[in-house]
Protein backbone atom coordinates (compact mmCIF):
# COMPACT_ATOMS: atom_id res chain seq x y z
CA UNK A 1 0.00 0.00 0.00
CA UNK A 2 1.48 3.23 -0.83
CA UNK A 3 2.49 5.72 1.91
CA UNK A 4 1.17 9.82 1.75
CA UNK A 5 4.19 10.99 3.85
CA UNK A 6 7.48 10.99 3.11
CA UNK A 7 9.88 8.10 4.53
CA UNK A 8 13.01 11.17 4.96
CA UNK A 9 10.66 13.77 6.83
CA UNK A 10 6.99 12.27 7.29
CA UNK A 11 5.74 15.20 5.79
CA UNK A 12 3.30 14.76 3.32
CA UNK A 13 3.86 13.51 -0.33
CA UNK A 14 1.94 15.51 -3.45
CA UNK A 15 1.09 13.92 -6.53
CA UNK A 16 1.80 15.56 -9.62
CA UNK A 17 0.70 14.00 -13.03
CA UNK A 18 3.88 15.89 -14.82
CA UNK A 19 6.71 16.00 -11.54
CA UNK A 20 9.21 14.41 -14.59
CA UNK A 21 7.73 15.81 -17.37
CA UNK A 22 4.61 15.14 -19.63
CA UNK A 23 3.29 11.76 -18.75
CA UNK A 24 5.47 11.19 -16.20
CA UNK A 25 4.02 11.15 -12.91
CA UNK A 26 5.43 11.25 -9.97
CA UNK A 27 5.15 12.36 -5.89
CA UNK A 28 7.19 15.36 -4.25
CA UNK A 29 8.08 16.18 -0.87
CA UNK A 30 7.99 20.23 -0.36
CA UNK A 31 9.58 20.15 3.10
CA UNK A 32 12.82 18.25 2.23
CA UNK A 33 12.61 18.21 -1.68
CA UNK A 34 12.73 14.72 -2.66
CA UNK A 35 11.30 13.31 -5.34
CA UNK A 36 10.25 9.68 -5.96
CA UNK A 37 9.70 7.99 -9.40
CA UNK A 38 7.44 5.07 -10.00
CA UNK A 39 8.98 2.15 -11.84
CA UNK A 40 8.42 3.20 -15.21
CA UNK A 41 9.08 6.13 -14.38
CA UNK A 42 12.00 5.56 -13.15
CA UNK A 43 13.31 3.53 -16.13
CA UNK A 44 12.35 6.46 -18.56
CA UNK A 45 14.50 8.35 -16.68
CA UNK A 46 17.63 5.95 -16.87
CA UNK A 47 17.15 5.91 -20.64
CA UNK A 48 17.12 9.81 -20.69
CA UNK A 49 20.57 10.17 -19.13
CA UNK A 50 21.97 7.46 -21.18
CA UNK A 51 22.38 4.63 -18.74
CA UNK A 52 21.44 1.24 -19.87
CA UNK A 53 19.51 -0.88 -17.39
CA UNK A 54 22.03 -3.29 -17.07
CA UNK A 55 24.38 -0.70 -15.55
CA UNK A 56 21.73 -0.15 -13.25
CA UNK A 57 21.45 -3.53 -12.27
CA UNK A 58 25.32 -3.76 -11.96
CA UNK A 59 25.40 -1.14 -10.11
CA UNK A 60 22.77 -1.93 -7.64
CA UNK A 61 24.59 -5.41 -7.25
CA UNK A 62 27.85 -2.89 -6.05
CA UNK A 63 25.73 -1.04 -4.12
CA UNK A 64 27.05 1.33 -1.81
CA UNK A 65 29.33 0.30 0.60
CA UNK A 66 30.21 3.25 2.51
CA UNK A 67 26.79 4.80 2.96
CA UNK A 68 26.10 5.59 6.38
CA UNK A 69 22.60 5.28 8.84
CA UNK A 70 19.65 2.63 7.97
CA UNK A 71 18.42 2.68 4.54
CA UNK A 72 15.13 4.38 3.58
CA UNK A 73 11.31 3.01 3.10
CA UNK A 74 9.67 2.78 -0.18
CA UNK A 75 6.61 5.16 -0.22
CA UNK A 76 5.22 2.72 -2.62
CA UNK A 77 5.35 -0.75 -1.07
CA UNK A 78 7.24 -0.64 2.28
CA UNK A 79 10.27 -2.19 1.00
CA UNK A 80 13.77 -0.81 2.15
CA UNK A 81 15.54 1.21 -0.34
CA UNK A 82 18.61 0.09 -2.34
CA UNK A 83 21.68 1.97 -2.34
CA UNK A 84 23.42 2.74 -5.26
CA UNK A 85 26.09 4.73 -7.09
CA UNK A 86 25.63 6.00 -10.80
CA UNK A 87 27.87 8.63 -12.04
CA UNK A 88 29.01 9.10 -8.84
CA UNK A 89 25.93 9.91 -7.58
CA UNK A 90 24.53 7.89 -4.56
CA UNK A 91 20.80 7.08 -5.53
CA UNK A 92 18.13 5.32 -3.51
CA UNK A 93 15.91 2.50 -5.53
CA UNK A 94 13.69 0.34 -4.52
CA UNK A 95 14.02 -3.30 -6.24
CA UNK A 96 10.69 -4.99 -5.56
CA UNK A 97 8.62 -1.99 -7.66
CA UNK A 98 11.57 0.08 -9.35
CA UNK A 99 10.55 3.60 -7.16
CA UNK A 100 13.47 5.32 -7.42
CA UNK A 101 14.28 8.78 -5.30
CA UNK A 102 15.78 11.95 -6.31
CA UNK A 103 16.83 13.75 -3.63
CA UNK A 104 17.41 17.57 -4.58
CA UNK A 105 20.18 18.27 -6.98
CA UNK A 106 20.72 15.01 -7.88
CA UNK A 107 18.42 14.46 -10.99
CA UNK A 108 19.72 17.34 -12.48
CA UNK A 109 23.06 15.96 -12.53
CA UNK A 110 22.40 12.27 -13.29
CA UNK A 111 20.45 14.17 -16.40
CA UNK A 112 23.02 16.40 -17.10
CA UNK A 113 21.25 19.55 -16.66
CA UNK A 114 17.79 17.96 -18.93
CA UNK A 115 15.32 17.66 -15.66
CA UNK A 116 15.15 18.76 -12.44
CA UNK A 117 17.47 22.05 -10.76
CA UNK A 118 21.03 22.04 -9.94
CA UNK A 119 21.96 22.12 -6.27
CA UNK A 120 21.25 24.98 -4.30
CA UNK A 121 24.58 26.86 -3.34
CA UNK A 122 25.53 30.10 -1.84
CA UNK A 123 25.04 33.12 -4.34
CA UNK A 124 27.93 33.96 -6.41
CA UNK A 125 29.03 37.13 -7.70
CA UNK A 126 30.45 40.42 -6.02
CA UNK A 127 28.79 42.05 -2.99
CA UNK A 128 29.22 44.70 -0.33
CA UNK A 129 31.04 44.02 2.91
CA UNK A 130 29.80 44.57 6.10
CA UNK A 131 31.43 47.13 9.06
CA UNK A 132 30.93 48.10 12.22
CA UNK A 133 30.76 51.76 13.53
CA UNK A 134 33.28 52.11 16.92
CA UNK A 135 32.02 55.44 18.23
CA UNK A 136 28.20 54.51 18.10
CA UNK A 137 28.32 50.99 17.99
CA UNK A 138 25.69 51.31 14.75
CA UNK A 139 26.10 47.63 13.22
CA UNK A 140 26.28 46.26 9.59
CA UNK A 141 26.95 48.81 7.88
CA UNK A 142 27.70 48.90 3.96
CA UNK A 143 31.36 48.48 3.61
CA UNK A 144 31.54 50.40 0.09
CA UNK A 145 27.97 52.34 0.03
CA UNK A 146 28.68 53.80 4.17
CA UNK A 147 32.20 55.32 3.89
CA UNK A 148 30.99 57.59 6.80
CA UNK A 149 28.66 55.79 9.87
CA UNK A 150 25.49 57.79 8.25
CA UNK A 151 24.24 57.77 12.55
CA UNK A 152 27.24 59.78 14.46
CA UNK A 153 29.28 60.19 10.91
CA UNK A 154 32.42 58.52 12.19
CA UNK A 155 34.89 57.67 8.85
CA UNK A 156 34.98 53.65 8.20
CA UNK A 157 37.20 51.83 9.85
CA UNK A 158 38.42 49.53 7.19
CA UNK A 159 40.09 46.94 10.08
CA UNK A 160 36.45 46.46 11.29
CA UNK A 161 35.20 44.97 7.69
CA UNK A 162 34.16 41.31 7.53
CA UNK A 163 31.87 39.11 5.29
CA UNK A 164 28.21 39.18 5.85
CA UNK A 165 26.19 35.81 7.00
CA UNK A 166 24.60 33.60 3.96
CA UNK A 167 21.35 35.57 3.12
CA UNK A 168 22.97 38.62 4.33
CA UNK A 169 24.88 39.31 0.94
CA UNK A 170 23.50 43.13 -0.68
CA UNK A 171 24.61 43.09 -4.48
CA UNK A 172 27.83 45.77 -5.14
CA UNK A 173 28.41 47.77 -7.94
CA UNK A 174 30.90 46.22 -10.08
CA UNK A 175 33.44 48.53 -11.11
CA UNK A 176 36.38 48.42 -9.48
CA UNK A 177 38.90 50.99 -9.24
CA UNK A 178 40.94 48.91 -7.30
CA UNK A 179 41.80 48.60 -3.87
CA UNK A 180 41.19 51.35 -0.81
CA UNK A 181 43.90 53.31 0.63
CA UNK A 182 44.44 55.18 4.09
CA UNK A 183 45.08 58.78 4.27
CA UNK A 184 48.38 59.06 5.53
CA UNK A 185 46.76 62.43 7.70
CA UNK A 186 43.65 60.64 9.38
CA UNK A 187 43.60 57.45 7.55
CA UNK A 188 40.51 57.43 6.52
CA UNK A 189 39.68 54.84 3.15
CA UNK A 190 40.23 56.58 0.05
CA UNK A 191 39.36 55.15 -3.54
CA UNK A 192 42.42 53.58 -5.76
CA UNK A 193 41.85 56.80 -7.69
CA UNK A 194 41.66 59.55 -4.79
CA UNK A 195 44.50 61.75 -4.98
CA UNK A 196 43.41 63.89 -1.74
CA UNK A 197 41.46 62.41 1.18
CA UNK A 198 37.83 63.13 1.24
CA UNK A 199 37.78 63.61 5.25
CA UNK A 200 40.45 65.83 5.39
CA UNK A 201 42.15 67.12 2.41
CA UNK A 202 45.57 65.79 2.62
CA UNK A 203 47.35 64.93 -0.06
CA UNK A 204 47.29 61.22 -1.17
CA UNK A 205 50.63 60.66 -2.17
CA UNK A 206 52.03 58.78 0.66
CA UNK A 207 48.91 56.78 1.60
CA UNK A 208 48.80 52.99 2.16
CA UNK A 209 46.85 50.34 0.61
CA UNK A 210 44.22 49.37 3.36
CA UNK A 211 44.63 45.75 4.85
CA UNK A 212 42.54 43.29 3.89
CA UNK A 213 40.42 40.45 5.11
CA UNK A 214 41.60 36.84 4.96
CA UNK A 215 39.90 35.12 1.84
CA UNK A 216 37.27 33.13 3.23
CA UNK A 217 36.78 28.85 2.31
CA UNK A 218 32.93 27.47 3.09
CA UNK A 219 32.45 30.24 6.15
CA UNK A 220 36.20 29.74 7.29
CA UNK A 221 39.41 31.71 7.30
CA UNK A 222 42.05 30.15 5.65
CA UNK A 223 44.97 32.43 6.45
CA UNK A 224 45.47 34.89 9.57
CA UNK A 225 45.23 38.34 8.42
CA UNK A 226 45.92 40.32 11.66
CA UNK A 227 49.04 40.63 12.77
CA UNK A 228 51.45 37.62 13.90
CA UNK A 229 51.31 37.12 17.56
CA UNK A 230 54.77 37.64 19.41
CA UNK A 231 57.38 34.56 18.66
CA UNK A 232 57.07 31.91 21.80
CA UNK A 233 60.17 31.39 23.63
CA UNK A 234 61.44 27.67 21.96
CA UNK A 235 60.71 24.91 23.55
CA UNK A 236 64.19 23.27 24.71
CA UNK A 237 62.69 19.65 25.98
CA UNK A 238 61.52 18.23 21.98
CA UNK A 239 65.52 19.00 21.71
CA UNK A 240 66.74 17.35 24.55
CA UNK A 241 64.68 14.59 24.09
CA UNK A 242 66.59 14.00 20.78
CA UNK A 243 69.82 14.28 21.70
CA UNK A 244 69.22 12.07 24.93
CA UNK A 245 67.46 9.53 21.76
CA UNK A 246 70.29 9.59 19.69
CA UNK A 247 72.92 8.86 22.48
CA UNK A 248 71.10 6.23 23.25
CA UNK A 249 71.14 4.84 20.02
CA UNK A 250 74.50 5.06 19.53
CA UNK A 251 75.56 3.84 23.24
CA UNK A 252 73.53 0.82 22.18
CA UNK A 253 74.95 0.64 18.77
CA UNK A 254 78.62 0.76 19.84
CA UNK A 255 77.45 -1.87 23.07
CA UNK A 256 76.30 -4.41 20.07
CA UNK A 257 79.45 -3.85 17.83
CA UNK A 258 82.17 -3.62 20.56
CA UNK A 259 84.56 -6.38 20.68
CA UNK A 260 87.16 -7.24 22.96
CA UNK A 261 90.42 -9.83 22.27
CA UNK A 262 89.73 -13.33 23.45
CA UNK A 263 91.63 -17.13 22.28
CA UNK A 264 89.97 -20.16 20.36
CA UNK A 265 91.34 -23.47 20.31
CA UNK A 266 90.23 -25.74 16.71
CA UNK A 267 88.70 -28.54 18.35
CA UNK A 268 86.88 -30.13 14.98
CA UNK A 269 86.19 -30.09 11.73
CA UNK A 270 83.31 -30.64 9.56
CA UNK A 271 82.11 -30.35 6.09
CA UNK A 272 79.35 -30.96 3.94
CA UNK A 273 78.59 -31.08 -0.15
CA UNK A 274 74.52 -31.39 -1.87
CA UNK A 275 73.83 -31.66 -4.86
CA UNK A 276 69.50 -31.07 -5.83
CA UNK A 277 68.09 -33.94 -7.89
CA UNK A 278 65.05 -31.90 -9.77
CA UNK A 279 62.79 -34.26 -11.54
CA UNK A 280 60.40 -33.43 -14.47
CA UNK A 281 56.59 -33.63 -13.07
CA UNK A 282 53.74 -32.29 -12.40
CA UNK A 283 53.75 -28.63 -10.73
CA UNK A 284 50.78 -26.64 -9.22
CA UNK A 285 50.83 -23.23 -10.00
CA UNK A 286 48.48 -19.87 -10.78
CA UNK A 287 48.06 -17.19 -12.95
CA UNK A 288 45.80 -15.01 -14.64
CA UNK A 289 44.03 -16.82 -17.42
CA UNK A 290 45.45 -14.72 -20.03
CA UNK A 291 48.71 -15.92 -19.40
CA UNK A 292 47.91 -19.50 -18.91
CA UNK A 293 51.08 -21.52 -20.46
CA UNK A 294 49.82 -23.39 -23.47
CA UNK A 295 50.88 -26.64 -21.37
CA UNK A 296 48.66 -26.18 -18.68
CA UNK A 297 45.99 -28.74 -17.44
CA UNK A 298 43.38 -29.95 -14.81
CA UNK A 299 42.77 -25.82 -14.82
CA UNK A 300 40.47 -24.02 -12.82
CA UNK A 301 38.97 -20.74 -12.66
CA UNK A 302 37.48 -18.20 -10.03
CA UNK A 303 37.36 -14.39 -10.20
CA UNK A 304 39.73 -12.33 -8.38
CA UNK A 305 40.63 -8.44 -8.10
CA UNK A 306 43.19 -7.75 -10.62
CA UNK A 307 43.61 -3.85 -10.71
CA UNK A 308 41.44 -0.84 -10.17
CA UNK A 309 39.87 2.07 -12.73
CA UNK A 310 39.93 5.94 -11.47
CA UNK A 311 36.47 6.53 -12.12
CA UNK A 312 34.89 10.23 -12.07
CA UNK A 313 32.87 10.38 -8.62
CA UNK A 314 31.33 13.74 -9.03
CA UNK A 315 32.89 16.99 -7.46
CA UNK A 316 34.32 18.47 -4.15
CA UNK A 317 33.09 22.27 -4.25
CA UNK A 318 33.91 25.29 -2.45
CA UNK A 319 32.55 28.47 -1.78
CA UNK A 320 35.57 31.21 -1.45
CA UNK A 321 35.43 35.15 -0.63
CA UNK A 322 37.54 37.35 -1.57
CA UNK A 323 37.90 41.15 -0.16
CA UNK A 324 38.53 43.37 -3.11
CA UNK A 325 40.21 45.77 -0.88
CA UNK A 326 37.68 48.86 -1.77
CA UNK A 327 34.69 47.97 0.58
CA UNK A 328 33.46 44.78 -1.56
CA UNK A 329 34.45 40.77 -2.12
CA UNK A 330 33.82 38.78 -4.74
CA UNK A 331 32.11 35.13 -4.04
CA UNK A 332 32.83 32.58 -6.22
CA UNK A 333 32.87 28.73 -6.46
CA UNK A 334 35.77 26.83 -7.29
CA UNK A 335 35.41 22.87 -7.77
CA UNK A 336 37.89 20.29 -8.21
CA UNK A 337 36.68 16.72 -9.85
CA UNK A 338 37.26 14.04 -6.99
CA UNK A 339 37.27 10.12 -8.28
CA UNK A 340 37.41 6.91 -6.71
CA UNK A 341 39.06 3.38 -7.30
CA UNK A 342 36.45 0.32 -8.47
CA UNK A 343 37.77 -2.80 -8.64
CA UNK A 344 38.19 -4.54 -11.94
CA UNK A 345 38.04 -8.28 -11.99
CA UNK A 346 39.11 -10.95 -14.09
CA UNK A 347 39.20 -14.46 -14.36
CA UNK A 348 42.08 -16.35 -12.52
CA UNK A 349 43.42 -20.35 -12.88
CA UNK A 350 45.12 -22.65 -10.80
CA UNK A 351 46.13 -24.96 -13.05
CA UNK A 352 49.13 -28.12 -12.89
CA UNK A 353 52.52 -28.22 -15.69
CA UNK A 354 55.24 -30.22 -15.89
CA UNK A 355 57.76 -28.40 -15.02
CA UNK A 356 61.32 -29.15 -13.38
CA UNK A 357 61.58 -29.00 -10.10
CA UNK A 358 64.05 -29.50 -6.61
CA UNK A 359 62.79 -33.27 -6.13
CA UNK A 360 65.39 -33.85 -3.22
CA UNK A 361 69.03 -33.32 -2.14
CA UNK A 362 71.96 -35.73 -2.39
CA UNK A 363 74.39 -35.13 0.80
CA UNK A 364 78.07 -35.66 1.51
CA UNK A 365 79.49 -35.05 4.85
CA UNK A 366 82.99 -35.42 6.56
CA UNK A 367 85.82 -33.71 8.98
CA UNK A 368 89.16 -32.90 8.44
CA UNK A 369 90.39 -36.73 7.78
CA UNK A 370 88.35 -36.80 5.12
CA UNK A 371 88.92 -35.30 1.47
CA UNK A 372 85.74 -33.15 0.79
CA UNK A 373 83.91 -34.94 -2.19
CA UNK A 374 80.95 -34.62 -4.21
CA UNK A 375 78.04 -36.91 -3.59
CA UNK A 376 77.64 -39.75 -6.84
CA UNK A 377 74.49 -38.21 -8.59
CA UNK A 378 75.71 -40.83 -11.88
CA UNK A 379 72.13 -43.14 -11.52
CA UNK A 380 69.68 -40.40 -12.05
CA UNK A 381 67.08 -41.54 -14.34
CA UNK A 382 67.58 -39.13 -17.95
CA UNK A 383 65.54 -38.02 -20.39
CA UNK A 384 62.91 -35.30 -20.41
CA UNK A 385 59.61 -36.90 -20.39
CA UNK A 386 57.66 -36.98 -16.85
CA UNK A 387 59.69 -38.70 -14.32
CA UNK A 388 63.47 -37.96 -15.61
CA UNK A 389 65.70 -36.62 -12.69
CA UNK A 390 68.71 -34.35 -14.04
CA UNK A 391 71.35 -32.78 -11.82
CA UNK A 392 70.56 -29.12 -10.16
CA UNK A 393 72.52 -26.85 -7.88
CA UNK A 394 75.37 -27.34 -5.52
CA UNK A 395 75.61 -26.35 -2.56
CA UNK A 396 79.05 -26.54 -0.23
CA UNK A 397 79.86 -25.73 4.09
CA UNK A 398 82.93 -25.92 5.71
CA UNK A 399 82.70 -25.11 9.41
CA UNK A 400 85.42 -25.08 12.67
CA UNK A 401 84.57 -25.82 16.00
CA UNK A 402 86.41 -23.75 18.20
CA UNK A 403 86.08 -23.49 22.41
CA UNK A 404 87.09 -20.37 25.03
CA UNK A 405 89.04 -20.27 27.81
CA UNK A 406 86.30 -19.80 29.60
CA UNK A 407 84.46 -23.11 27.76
CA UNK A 408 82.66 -21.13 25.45
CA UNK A 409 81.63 -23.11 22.32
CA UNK A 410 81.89 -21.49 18.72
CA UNK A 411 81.63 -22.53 15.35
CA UNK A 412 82.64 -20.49 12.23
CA UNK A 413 81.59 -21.24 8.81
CA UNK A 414 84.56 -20.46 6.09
CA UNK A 415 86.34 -21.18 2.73
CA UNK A 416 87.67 -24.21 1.88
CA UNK A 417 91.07 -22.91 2.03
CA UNK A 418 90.77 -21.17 5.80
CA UNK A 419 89.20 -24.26 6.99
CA UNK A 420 91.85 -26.66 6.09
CA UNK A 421 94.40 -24.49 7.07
CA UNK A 422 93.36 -24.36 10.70
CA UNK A 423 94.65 -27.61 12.79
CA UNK A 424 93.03 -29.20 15.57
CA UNK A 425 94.33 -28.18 18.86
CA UNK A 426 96.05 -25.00 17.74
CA UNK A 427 94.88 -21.33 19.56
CA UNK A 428 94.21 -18.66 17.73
CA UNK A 429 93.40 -14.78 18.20
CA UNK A 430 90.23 -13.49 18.15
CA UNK A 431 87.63 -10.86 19.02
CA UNK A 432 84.34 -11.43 20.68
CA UNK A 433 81.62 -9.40 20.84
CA UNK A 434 80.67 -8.01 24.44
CA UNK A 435 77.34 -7.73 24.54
CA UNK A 436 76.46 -10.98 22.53
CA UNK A 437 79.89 -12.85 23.52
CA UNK A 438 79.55 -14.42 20.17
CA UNK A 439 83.06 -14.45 18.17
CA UNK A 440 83.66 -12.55 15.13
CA UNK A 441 84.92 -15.25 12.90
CA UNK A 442 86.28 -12.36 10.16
CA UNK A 443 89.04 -12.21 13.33
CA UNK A 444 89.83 -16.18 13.04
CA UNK A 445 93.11 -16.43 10.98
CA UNK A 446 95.63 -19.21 10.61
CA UNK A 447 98.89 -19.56 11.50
């Protein structure tokens, strides 16, 4: 059963045979300015701004993840509204009966400009500032029209100038002779042109431009016009707490790295040689299915995120004014495109290929009596169909044992050549670290 009020506001809904044009009904909510579509309606409307329904659908299946607060009720049939993005405009429709709403702005721009009104914004364009008389405390005065307080006759002060409220704004007259200066005698605000002061006579020649007002971003000041406060006296701690920091660092750094002189005595040798056996099999692997090897099978396929598009998501807007410097400011609206990232998906395969691969490791070990030798790798099965074995990498260790004075046990990997060249039972030099009291085998040399 359709609802009479409206699910935003519950205030109540008009009909109106022609809300989207001729012939295309619809209901409209005067207190908050929504509009709602009827199915067909709805889909007319689609077609109009050159959206095919399957986008719609698509886009309904996205929906819109980072809406916030509970979705809204269909005034037609109860349902909860969909969420939506099309354009980059977050819509509201409903999918059991198609009613879509338009909430105020927003069919104008999914149109592009063929139905409905652009968003309401502050007026644009160049208007008089507002002032403040000091002597009689007469308010809101016109900053370009009052040059005198027309109650006590006090000159403007042009430091007390600001921007009036939203709905405040009285229209200026355009030309612009450029920016007020002071009178160097009283400093009252003179034209750009003035070349004596119209309070007092004096000569113009060494006046000053007047000061003026910070520009001013959606109701806020974006720079500090008045003038700088006093520097602070620095803070000394952030520094000391940055050198105390750093010599910390470094104590700790030189505590790791410092080394003091120790002996090692060889008590044993060992060594080891592998060599990989990789056989020609069967290999799991993945890619995109685009680049599927042409000797891929038992293949699979799912749908993953590959990348992302910068899509257009509408515009960020700002309202800025700007003080002229001769009693106006100009108000204009500057807009910057913003976009988002949507996810692009394609199709992805795990798939098997025979492939060679490390199958296992042959291993040869010894100590000093023995000559190091490479393991026999001779019966490996050739070939290149599936199940050959061929011979991969090799891989070679020769490590010393070495003990303290104090019992310590070490053990230094090296080359072939320093490793055979240090005997059992012979002491050696070396450094140890202090913190770690490991030994720093670079130090281990033989005699």
């Amino acid at each position: 059963m359709a609802s009479t009020s409206c699910p935003n506001c519950s205030a109540p809904l008009s009909e109106d045979p022609a809300l989207f044009g001729p012939g295309k009904p619809g209901r409209h909510c005067r207190a908050c300015q929504t509009s709602f579509a009827d199915g067909a309606t709805a889909q007319g409307l689609f077609e109009l701004a050159g959206i095919p329904l399957g986008d719609v659908k698509q886009a309904i299946d996205r929906g819109a993840p980072k809406s916030k607060g509970a979705p809204r009720t269909c005034p037609t049939c109860s349902k909860p509204l969909a969420r939506f993005v099309l354009k980059g405009i977050e819509l509201d429709l409903c999918v059991e009966c198609g009613t879509t709403a338009f909430d105020p702005g927003e069919l104008w721009r999914l149109t592009s400009g063929k139905l409905g009104t652009a968003p309401s914004s502050p007026k644009q364009g160049v208007f008089e500032m507002l002032w403040d008389c000091e002597h009689c405390d007469t308010r809101s005065l016109l900053g370009k029209t009052n040059r005198y307080c027309p109650v006590c006759g006090a000159p403007q002060d042009p430091r007390r100038r600001r921007f009036p409220a939203p709905g405040e704004e009285t229209a200026a007259n355009t030309t612009y002779d450029g920016a007020d200066h002071a009178c160097p005698a009283c400093s009252t605000p003179n034209g750009a042109k003035a070349v004596h002061c119209r309070h007092c006579g004096s000569p113009m020649d060494g006046s000053a431009a007047v000061k003026r007002v910070s520009d001013q971003v959606d109701g806020r000041s974006v720079e500090v016009a008045a003038t700088p406060p006093p520097p602070q006296p620095r803070r000394l701690w952030p520094w000391i707490a940055g050198a105390v920091l750093v010599l910390f660092c470094g104590v700790c750094g030189v505590a790791v790295t410092r080394t003091k002189a120790s002996k090692a005595t060889v008590s044993g040798h060992e060594w080891s040689r592998s060599v990989d056996v990789e056989r020609f099999g069967p290999v799991k692997d993945s890619a995109w299915c685009d680049e599927l090897p042409s000797s891929a099978y038992d293949v699979s396929r799912s749908k993953k995120k590959r990348s992302t598009n910068k899509v257009a998501d509408g515009e960020t807007c700002t309202t800025r004014n700007v003080d002229r410097g001769d009693g106006t400011f100009e108000r204009k609206q500057e807009c910057k495109p913003k976009y988002k990232e949507e996810p692009v998906f394609d199709q992805h395969c795990d798939f098997k290929v025979d492939r060679w691969s490390k199958a296992r490791s042959v291993v040869a070990k010894g100590s000093l009596a023995d000559t190091p030798a490479w393991p026999d790798v001779t019966t490996l099965r050739g070939g290149s169909s599936v199940g050959s074995e061929r011979e991969g990498a090799r891989h070679e260790a020769y490590t010393v044992r070495l003990k303290g004075p104090g019992g310590e046990a070490w053990a230094c990997d090296l080359s072939q050549a320093q490793w055979s060249g240090l005997k059992e039972g012979t002491t050696h030099d070396v450094k140890v670290r202090v913190m770690t009291g490991g030994i720093d085998c670079g130090s281990l040399q033989a005699r």
